[in-house]
Protein backbone atom coordinates (compact mmCIF):
# COMPACT_ATOMS: atom_id res chain seq x y z
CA UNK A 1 -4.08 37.74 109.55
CA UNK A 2 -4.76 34.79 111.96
CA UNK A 3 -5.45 37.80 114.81
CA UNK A 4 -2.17 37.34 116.57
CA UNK A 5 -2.12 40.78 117.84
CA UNK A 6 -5.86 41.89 118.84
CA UNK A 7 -4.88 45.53 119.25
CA UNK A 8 -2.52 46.24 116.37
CA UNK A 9 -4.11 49.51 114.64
CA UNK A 10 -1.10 50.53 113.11
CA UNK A 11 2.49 49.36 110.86
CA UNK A 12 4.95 51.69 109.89
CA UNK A 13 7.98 50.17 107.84
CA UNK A 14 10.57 52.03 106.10
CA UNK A 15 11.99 49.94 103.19
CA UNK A 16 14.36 50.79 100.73
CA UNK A 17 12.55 48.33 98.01
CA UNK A 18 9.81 45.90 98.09
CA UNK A 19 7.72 43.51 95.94
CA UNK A 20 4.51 44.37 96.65
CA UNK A 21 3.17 41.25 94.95
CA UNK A 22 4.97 39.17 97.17
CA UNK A 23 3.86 40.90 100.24
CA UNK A 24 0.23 39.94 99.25
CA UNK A 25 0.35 37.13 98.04
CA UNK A 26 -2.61 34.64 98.84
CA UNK A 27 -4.08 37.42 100.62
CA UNK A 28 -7.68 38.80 99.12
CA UNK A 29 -7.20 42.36 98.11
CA UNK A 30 -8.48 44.93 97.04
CA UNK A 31 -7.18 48.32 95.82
CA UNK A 32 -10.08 50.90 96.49
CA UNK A 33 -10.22 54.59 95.15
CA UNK A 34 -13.39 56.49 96.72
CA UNK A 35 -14.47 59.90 95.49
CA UNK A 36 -14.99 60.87 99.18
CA UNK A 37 -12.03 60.82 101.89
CA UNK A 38 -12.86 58.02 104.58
CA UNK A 39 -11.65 58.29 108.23
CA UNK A 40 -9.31 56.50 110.63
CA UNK A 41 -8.84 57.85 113.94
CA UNK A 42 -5.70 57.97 115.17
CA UNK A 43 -4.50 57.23 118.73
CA UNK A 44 -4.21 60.77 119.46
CA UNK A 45 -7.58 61.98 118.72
CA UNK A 46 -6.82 63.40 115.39
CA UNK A 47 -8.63 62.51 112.07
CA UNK A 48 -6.47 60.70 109.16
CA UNK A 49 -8.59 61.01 105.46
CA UNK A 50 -7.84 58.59 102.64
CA UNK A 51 -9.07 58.09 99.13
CA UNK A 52 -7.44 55.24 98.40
CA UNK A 53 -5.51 51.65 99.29
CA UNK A 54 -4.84 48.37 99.42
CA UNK A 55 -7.98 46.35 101.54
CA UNK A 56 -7.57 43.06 103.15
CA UNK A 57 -10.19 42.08 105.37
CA UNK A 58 -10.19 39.39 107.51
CA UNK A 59 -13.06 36.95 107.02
CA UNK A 60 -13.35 35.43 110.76
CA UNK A 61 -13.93 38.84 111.91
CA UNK A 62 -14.46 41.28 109.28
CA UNK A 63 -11.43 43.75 110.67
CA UNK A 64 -9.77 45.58 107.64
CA UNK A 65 -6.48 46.46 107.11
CA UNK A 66 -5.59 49.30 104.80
CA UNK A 67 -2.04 49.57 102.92
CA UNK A 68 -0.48 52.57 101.65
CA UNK A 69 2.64 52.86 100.12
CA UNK A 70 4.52 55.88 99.34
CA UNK A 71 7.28 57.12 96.92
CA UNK A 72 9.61 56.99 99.80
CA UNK A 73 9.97 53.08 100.42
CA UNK A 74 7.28 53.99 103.42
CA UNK A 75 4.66 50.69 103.90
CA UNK A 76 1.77 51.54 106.12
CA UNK A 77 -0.74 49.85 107.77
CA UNK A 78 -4.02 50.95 109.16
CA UNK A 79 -6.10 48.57 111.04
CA UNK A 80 -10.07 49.02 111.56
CA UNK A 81 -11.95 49.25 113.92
CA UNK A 82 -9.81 52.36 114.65
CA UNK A 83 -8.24 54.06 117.75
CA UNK A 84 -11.72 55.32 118.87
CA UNK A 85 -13.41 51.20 118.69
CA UNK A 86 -15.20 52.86 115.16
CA UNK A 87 -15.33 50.06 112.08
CA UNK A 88 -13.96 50.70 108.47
CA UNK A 89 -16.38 53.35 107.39
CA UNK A 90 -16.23 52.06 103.58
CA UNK A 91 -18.87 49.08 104.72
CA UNK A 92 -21.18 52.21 106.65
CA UNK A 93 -23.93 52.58 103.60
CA UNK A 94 -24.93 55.79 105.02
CA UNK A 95 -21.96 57.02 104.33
CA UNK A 96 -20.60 55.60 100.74
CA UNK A 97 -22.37 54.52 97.75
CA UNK A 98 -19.77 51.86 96.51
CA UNK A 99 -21.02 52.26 92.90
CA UNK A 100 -18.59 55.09 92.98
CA UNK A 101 -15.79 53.16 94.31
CA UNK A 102 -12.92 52.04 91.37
CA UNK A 103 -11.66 48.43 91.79
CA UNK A 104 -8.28 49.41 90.51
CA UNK A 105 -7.57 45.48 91.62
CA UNK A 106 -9.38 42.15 93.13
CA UNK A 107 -7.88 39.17 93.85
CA UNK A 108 -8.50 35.91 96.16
């Protein structure tokens, strides 16, 4: 969070259990579900949609990370701006209406 790695895009971890409270604690969060896939470019050129996942942003800079977590202990981590330099599309009004987007959580 304090930007030591300028040109992480991506975390995969495979973990057998976790506390996912733990893992963000005293970060700000929120846990986003959009009626409309957003994009992340990935390093090969190909498009990655999401609905939904865990947002921290970063206030110095306004990068956002986005956590997923699947049924199979796999933590991910996708860092904007993406692969191709583009910025978390979720803050592009052109493209979402937030008053669609469910706050499933929100916390400082």
């Amino acid at each position: 969070m304090n930007g030591g790695n300028s040109n992480l895009k991506f975390v995969y971890l495979g973990l057998k259990q976790y506390d996912l409270l733990s893992i963000l604690k005293g970060f700000g969060v929120v846990s986003r579900w959009l009626p409309n896939p957003f994009l992340f470019n990935w390093f090969d050129g190909r498009p990655l949609y999401f609905h939904s996942g865990i947002e921290i942003r970063r206030k110095s800079d306004g990068k956002v990370a986005l956590i997923r977590m699947y049924e199979d202990g796999a933590f991910t981590m996708y860092v904007w701006p993406d692969w191709k330099g583009l910025p978390y599309p979720v803050d592009d009004p052109n493209q979402y209406s937030l008053e669609n987007t469910l706050i499933l959580l929100e916390s400082a």
